[in-house]
Protein backbone atom coordinates (compact mmCIF):
# COMPACT_ATOMS: atom_id res chain seq x y z
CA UNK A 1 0.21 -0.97 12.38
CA UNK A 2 -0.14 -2.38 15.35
CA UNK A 3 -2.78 -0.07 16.76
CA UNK A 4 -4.71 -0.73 13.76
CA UNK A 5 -4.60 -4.25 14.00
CA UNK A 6 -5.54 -4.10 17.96
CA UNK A 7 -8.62 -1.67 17.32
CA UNK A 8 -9.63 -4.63 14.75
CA UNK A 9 -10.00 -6.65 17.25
CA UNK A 10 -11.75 -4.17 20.01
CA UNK A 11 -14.14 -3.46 16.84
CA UNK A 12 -15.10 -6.71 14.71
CA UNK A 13 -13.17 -9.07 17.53
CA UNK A 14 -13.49 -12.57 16.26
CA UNK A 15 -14.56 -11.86 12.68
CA UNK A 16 -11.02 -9.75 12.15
CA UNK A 17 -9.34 -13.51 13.86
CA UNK A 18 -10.92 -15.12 11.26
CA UNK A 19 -9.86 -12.97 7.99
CA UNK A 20 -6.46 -11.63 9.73
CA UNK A 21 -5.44 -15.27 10.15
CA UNK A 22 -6.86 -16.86 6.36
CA UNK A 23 -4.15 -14.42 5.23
CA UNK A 24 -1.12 -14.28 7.24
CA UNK A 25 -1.98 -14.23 11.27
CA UNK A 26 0.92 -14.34 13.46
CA UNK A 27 0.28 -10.65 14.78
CA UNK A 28 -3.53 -10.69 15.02
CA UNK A 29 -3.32 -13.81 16.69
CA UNK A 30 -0.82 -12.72 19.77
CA UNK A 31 -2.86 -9.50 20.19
CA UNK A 32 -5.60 -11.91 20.38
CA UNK A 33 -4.31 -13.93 23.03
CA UNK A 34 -3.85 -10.56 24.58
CA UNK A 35 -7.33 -9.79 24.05
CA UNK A 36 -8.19 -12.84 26.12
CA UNK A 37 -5.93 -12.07 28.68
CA UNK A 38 -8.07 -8.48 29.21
CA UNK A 39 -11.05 -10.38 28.71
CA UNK A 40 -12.18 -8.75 25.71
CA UNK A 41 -12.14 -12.51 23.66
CA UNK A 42 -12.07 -16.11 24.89
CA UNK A 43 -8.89 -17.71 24.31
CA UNK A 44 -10.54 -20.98 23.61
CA UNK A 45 -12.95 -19.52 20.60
CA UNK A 46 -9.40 -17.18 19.72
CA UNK A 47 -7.64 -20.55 19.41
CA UNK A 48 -10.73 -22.02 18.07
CA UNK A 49 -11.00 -19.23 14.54
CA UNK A 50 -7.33 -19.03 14.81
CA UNK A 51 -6.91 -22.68 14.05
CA UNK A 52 -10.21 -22.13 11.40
CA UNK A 53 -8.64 -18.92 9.82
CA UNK A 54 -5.18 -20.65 9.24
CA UNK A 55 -6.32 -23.63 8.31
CA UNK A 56 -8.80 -21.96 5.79
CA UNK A 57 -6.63 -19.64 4.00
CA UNK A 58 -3.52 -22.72 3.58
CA UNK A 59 -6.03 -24.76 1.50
CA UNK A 60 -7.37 -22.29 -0.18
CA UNK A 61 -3.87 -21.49 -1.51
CA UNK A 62 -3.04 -25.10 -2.12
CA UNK A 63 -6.23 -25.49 -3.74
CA UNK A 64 -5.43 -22.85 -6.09
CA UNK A 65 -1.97 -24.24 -7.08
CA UNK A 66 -3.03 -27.77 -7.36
CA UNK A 67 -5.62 -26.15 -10.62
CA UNK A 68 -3.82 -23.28 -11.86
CA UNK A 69 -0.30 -23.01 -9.83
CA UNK A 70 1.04 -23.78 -13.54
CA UNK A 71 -0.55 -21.10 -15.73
CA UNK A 72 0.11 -18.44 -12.78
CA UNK A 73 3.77 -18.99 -12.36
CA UNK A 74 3.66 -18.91 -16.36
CA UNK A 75 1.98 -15.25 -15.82
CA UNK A 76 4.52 -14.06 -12.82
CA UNK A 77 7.75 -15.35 -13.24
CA UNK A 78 9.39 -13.23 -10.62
CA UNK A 79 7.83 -15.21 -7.86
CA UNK A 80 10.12 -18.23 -9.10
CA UNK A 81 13.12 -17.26 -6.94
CA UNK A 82 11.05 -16.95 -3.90
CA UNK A 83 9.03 -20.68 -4.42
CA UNK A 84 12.71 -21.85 -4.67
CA UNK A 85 13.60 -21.71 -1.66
CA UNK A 86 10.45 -22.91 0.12
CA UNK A 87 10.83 -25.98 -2.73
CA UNK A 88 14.44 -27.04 -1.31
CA UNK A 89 12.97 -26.29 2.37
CA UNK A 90 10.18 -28.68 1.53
CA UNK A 91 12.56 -31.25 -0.35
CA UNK A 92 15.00 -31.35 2.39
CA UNK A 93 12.55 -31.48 5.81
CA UNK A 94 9.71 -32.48 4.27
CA UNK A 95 6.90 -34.04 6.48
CA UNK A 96 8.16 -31.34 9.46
CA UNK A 97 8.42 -28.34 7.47
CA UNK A 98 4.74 -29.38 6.18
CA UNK A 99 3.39 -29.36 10.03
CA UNK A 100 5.89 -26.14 10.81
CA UNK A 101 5.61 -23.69 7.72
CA UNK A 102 3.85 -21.24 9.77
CA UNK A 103 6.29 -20.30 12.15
CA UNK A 104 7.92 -19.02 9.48
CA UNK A 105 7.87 -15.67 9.10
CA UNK A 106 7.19 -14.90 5.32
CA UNK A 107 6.98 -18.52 4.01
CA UNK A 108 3.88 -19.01 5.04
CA UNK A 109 2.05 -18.18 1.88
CA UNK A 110 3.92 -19.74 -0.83
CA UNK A 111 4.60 -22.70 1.20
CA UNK A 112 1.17 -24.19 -0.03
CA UNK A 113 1.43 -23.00 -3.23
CA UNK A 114 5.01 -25.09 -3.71
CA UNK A 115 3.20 -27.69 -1.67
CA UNK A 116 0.59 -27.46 -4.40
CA UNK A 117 2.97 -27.71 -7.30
CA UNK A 118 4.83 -30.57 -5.80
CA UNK A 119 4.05 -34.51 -5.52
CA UNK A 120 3.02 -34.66 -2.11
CA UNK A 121 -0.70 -36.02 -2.24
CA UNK A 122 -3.70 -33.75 -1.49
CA UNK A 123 -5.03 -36.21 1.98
CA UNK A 124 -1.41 -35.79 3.39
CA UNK A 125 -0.95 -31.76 3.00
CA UNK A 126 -4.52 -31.80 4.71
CA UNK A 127 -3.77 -33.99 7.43
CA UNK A 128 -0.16 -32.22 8.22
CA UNK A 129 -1.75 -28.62 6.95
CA UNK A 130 -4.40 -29.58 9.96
CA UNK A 131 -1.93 -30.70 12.44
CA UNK A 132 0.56 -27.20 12.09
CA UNK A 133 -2.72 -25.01 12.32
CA UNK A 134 -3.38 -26.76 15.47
CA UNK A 135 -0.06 -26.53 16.73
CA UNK A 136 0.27 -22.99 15.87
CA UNK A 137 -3.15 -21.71 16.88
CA UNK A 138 -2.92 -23.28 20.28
CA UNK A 139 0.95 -21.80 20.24
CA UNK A 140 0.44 -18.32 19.18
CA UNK A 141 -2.76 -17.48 20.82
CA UNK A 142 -1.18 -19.37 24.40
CA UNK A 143 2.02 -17.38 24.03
CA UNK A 144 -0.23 -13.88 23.79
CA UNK A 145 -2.33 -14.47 26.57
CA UNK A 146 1.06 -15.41 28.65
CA UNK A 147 2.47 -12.15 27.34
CA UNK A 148 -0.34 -9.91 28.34
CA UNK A 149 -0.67 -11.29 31.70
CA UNK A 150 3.12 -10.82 32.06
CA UNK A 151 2.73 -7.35 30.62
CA UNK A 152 -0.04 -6.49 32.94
CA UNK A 153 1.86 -7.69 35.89
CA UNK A 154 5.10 -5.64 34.99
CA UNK A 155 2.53 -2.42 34.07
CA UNK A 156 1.01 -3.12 37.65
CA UNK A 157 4.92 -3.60 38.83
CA UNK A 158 6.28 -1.13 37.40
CA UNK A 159 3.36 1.74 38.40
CA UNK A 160 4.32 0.64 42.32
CA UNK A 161 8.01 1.54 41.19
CA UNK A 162 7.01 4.74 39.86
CA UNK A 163 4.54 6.04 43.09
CA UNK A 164 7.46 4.58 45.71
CA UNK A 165 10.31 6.47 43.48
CA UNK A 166 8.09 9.49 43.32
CA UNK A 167 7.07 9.26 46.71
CA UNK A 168 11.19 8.98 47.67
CA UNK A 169 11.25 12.13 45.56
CA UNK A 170 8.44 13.73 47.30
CA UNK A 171 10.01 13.13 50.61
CA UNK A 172 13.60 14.07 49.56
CA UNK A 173 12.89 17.38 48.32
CA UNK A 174 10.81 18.29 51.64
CA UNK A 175 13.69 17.38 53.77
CA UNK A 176 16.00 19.03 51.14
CA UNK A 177 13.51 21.94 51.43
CA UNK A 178 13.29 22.39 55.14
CA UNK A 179 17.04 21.96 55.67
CA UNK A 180 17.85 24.85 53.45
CA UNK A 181 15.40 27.07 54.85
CA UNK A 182 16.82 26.18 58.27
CA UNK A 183 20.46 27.02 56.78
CA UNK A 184 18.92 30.28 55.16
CA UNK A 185 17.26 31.38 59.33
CA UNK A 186 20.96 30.46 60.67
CA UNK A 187 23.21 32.58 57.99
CA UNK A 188 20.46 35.70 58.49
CA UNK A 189 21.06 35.02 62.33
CA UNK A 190 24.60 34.88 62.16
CA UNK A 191 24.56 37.98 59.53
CA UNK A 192 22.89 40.21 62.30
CA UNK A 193 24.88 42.66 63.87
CA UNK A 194 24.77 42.07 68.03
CA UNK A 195 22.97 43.83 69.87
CA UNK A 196 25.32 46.62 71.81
């Protein structure tokens, strides 16, 4: 999945940003901070769409529970249990878990559509809703650039550990080498019969 996702990016770059994080994002967004760190994106325009793309899909979602959130849980009960727990997340943090949702993992999407559903008014989820995609954005596509430098640097690292331990190798088995063949000429020496 993973290689998919990163040849995304090589191919469509900041278009896949965009759509990967309307939808969900927290992958395509580190291995877009990664991408910066190589220098295939910026990490300004990465935070930049990130911020767009999360910010984007959210509304959308809370948009479409504010109009219809009724009639579609009336069609798909089963997601009940699931907007449950986000509602007693919401009821119990509130303003924080509004600006934090996204970090998350898998409450990101029905968070708006509780949010949606519940009382809080429509200028206040935008204001927080803007203030988390900031927060993340800048967050997640930071954290991936730090973690491809870091990777790059252990890669670089860790390829100086390999040549020095295969040059120790190298050097070992050519001493190892010459001492047994030195060992081998003494035992034939000693295995001669003298001379009468």
């Amino acid at each position: 999945m993973f290689e998919y996702l990163d040849s995304l990016i090589d191919a469509y770059g900041y278009y896949a940003l965009f759509v990967g994080t309307c939808l969900e994002g927290e992958t395509i967004m580190v291995l877009a901070g990664i991408a910066a760190c190589e220098g295939v994106l910026k990490l300004p325009w990465v935070i930049v769409l990130g911020f767009l793309g999360s910010l984007t899909g959210d509304q959308t979602i809370f948009f479409i529970s504010r109009i219809w959130g009724r009639r579609i849980l009336a069609r798909l009960p089963w997601l009940r249990p699931r907007l449950e727990k986000v509602n007693r997340m919401l009821e119990r943090h509130g303003t924080w878990y509004i600006i934090s949702f996204r970090f998350f993992y898998g409450l990101r999407n029905p968070t708006p559509f509780v949010i949606g559903l519940s009382s809080v008014p429509t200028a206040k989820f935008i204001l927080l809703n803007v203030l988390g995609a900031i927060l993340w954005a800048v967050t997640l596509g930071v954290l991936g650039y730090l973690f491809g430098a870091l990777a790059e640097r252990i890669l670089v690292d860790l390829k100086w550990m390999i040549l020095t331990f295969a040059g120790v190798g190298v050097i070992i088995w050519i001493v190892r080498h010459l001492l047994l063949r030195r060992a081998r000429r003494r035992a034939k020496q000693q295995q001669r019969p003298a001379s009468p």
